[in-house]
C-alpha atoms as a PDB file:
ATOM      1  CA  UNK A   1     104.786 250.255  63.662  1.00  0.00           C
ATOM      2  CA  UNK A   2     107.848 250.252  61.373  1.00  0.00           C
ATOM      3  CA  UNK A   3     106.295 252.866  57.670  1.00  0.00           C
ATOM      4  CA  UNK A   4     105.776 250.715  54.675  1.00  0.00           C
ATOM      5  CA  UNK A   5     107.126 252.412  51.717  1.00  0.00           C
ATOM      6  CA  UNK A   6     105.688 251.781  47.800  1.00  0.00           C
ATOM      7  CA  UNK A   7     108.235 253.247  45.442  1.00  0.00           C
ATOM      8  CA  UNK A   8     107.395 253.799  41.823  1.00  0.00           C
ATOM      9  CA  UNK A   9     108.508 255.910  38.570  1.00  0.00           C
ATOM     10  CA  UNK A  10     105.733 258.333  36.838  1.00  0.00           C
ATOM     11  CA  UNK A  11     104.651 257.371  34.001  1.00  0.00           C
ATOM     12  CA  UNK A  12     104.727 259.276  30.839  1.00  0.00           C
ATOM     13  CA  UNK A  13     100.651 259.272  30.330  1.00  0.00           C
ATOM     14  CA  UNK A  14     100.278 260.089  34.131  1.00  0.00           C
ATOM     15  CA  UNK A  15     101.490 264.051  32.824  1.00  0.00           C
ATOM     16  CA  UNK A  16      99.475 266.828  31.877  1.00  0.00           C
ATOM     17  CA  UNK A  17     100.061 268.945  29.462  1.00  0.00           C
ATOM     18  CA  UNK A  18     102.556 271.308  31.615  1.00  0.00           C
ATOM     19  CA  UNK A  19     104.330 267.688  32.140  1.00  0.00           C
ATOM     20  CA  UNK A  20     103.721 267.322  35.544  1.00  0.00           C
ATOM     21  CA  UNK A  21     101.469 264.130  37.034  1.00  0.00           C
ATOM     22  CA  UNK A  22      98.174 265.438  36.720  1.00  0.00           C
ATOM     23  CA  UNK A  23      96.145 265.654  40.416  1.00  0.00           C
ATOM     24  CA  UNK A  24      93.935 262.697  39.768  1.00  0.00           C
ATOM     25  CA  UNK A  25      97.110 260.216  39.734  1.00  0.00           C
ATOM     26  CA  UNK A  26      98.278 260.704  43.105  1.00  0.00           C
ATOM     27  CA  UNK A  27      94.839 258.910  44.202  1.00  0.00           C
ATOM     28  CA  UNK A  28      95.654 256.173  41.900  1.00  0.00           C
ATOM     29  CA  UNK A  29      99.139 256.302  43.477  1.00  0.00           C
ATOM     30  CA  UNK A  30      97.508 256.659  47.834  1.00  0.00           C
ATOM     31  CA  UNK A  31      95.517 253.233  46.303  1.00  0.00           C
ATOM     32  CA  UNK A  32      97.976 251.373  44.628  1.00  0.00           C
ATOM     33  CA  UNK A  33     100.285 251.810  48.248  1.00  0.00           C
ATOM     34  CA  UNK A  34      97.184 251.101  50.010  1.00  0.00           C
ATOM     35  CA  UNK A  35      96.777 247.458  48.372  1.00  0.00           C
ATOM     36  CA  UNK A  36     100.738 246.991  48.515  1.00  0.00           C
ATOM     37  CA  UNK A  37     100.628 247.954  51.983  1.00  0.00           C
ATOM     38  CA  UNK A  38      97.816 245.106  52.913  1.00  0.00           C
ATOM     39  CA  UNK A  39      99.519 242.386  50.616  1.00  0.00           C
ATOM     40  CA  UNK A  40     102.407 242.808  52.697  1.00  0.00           C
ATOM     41  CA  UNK A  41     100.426 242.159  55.396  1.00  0.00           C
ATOM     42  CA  UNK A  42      98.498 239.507  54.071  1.00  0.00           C
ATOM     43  CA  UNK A  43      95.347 240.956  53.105  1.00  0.00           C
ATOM     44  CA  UNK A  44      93.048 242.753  50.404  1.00  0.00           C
ATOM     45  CA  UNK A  45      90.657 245.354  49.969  1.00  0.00           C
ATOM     46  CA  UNK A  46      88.456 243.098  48.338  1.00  0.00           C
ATOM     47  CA  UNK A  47      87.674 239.739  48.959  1.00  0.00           C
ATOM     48  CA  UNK A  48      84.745 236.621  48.907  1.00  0.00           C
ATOM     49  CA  UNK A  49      84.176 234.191  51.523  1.00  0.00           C
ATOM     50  CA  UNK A  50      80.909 231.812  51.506  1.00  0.00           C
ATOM     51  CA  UNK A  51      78.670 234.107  49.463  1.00  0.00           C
ATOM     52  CA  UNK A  52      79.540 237.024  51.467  1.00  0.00           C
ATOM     53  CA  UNK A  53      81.794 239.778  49.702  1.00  0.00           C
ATOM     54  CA  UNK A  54      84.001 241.825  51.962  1.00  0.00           C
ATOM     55  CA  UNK A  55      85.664 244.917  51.160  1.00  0.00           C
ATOM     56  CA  UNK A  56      87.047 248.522  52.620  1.00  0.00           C
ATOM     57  CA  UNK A  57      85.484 251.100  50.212  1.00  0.00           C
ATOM     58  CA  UNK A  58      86.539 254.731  50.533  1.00  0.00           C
ATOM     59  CA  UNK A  59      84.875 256.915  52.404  1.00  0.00           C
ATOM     60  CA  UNK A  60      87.069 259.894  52.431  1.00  0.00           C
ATOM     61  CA  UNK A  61      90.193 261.082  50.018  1.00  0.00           C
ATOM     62  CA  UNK A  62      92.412 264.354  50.300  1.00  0.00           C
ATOM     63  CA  UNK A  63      95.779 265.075  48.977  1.00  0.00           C
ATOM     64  CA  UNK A  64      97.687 268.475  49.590  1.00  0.00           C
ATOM     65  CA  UNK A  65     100.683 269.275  46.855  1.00  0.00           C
ATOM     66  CA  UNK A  66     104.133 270.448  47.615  1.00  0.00           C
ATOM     67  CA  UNK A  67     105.719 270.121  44.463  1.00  0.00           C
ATOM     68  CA  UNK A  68     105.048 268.263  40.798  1.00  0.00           C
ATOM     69  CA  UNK A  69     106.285 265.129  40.174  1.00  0.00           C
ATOM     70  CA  UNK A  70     107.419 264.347  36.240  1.00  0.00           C
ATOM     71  CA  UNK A  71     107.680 261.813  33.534  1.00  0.00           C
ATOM     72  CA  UNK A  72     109.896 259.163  34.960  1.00  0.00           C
ATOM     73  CA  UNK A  73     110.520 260.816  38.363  1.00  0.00           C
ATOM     74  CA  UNK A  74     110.953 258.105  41.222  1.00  0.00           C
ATOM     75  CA  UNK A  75     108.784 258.664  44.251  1.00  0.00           C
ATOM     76  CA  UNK A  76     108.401 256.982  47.394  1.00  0.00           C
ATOM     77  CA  UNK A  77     105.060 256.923  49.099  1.00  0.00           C
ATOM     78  CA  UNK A  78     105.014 256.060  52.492  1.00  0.00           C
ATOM     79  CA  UNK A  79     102.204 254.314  54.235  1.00  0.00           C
ATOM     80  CA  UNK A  80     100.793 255.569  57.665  1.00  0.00           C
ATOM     81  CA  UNK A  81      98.321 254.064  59.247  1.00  0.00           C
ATOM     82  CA  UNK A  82      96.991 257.405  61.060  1.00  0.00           C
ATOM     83  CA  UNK A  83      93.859 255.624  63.132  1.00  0.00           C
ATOM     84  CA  UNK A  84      92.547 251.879  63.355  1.00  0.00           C
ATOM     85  CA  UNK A  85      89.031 252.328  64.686  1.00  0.00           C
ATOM     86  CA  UNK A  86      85.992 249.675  65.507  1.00  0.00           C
ATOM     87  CA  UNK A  87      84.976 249.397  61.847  1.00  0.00           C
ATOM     88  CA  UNK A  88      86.939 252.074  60.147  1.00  0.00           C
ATOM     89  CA  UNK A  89      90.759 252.758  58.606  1.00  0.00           C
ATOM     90  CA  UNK A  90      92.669 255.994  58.440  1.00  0.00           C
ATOM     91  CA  UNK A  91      95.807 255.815  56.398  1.00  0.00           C
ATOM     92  CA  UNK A  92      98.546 258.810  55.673  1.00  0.00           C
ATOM     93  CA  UNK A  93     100.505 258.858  52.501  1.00  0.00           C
ATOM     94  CA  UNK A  94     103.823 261.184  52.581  1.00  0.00           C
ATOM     95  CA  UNK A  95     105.273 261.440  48.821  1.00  0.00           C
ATOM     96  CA  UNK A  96     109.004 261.845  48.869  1.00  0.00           C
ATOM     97  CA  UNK A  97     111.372 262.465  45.647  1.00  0.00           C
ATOM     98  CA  UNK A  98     115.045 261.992  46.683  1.00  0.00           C
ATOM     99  CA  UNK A  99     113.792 263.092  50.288  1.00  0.00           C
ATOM    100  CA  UNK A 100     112.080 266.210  49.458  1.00  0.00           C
ATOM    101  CA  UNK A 101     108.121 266.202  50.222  1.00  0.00           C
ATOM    102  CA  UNK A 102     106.173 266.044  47.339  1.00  0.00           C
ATOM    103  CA  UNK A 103     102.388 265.573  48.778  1.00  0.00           C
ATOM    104  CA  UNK A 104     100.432 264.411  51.502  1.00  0.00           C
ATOM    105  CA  UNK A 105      97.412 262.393  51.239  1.00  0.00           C
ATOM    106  CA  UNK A 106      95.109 260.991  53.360  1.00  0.00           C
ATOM    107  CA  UNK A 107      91.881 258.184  52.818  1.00  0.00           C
ATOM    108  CA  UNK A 108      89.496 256.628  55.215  1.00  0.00           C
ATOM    109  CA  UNK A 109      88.133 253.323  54.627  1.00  0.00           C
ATOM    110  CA  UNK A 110      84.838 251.645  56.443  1.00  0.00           C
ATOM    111  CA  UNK A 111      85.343 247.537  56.242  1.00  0.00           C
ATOM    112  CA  UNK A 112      82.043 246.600  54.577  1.00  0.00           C
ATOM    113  CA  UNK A 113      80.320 243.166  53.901  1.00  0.00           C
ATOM    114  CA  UNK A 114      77.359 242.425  51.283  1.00  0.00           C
ATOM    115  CA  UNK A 115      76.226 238.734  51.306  1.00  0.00           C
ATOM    116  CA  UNK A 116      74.814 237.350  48.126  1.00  0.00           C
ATOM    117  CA  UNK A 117      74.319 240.729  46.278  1.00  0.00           C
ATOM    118  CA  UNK A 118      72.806 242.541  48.771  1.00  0.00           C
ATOM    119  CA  UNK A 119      73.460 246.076  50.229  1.00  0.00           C
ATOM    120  CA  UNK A 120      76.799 246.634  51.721  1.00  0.00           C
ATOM    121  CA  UNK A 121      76.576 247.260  55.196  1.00  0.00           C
ATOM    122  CA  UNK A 122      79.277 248.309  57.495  1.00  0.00           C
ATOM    123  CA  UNK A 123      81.103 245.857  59.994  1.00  0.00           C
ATOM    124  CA  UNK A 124      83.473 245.640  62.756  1.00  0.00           C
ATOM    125  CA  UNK A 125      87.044 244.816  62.296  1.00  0.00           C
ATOM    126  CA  UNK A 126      87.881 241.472  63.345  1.00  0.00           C
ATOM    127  CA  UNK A 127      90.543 240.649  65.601  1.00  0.00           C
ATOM    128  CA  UNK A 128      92.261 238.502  63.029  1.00  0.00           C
ATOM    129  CA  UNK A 129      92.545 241.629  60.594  1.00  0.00           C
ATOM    130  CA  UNK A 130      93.214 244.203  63.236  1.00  0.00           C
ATOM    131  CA  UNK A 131      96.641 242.535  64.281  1.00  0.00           C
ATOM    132  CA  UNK A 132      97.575 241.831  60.968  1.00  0.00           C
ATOM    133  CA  UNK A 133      97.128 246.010  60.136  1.00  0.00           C
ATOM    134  CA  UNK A 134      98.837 246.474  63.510  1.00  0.00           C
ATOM    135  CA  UNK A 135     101.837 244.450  62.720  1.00  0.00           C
ATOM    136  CA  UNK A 136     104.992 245.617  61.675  1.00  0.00           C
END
């Protein structure tokens, strides 16, 4: 599978008070490459069909630090999927700033359905949505 790559520039109210992107943003930044990643693939993380809302929630989030990123730095964050398993997602993140690391993150997502309201409950992947996180 050929990496999808999200690029984007830190913004100014992303910094900390040392001016570096404060911890919390690179989670913003795993998600916001997550949800490019599956538009370019034709899907969501969120989505309604016949009174039945489907959706991968989060089940798991790290992120280890190499070096800061700053106010209007342009990073690349490449998307991995690590795992695809019956019901579940594993995804890698490398951060890259003119090709030096920056971070790696990782997330786990569970696809989950609630119909009408009701609890969410975990599914299996279908086939439909497996090749279309599969493809290149």
């Amino acid at each position: 599978m050929t990496p999808f790559v999200h690029s984007r520039r830190v913004e100014f109210g992303e910094t900390d008070m040392a001016g570096i992107v404060h911890f919390s943003n690179y989670f913003r930044y795993m998600e916001a490459a997550e949800s490019a990643f599956l538009r370019a693939r034709g899907l969501t993380v969120s989505w309604d069909v016949a009174g039945v809302h489907y959706g991968f929630p989060r089940v798991s989030a790290a992120c280890d630090f190499t070096r800061p990123l700053r106010f209007e730095d342009s990073v690349d964050i490449t998307v991995i999927l690590e795992k695809l398993g019956t019901k579940s997602v594993q995804y890698r993140y490398e951060f890259r700033r003119d090709g030096a690391d920056i971070a790696i993150g990782r997330t786990a997502a569970v696809l989950c359905r609630s119909i009408r309201g009701g609890p969410f409950e975990s599914i299996p992947i279908p086939d439909d949505i497996r090749a279309k996180l599969e493809s290149p």
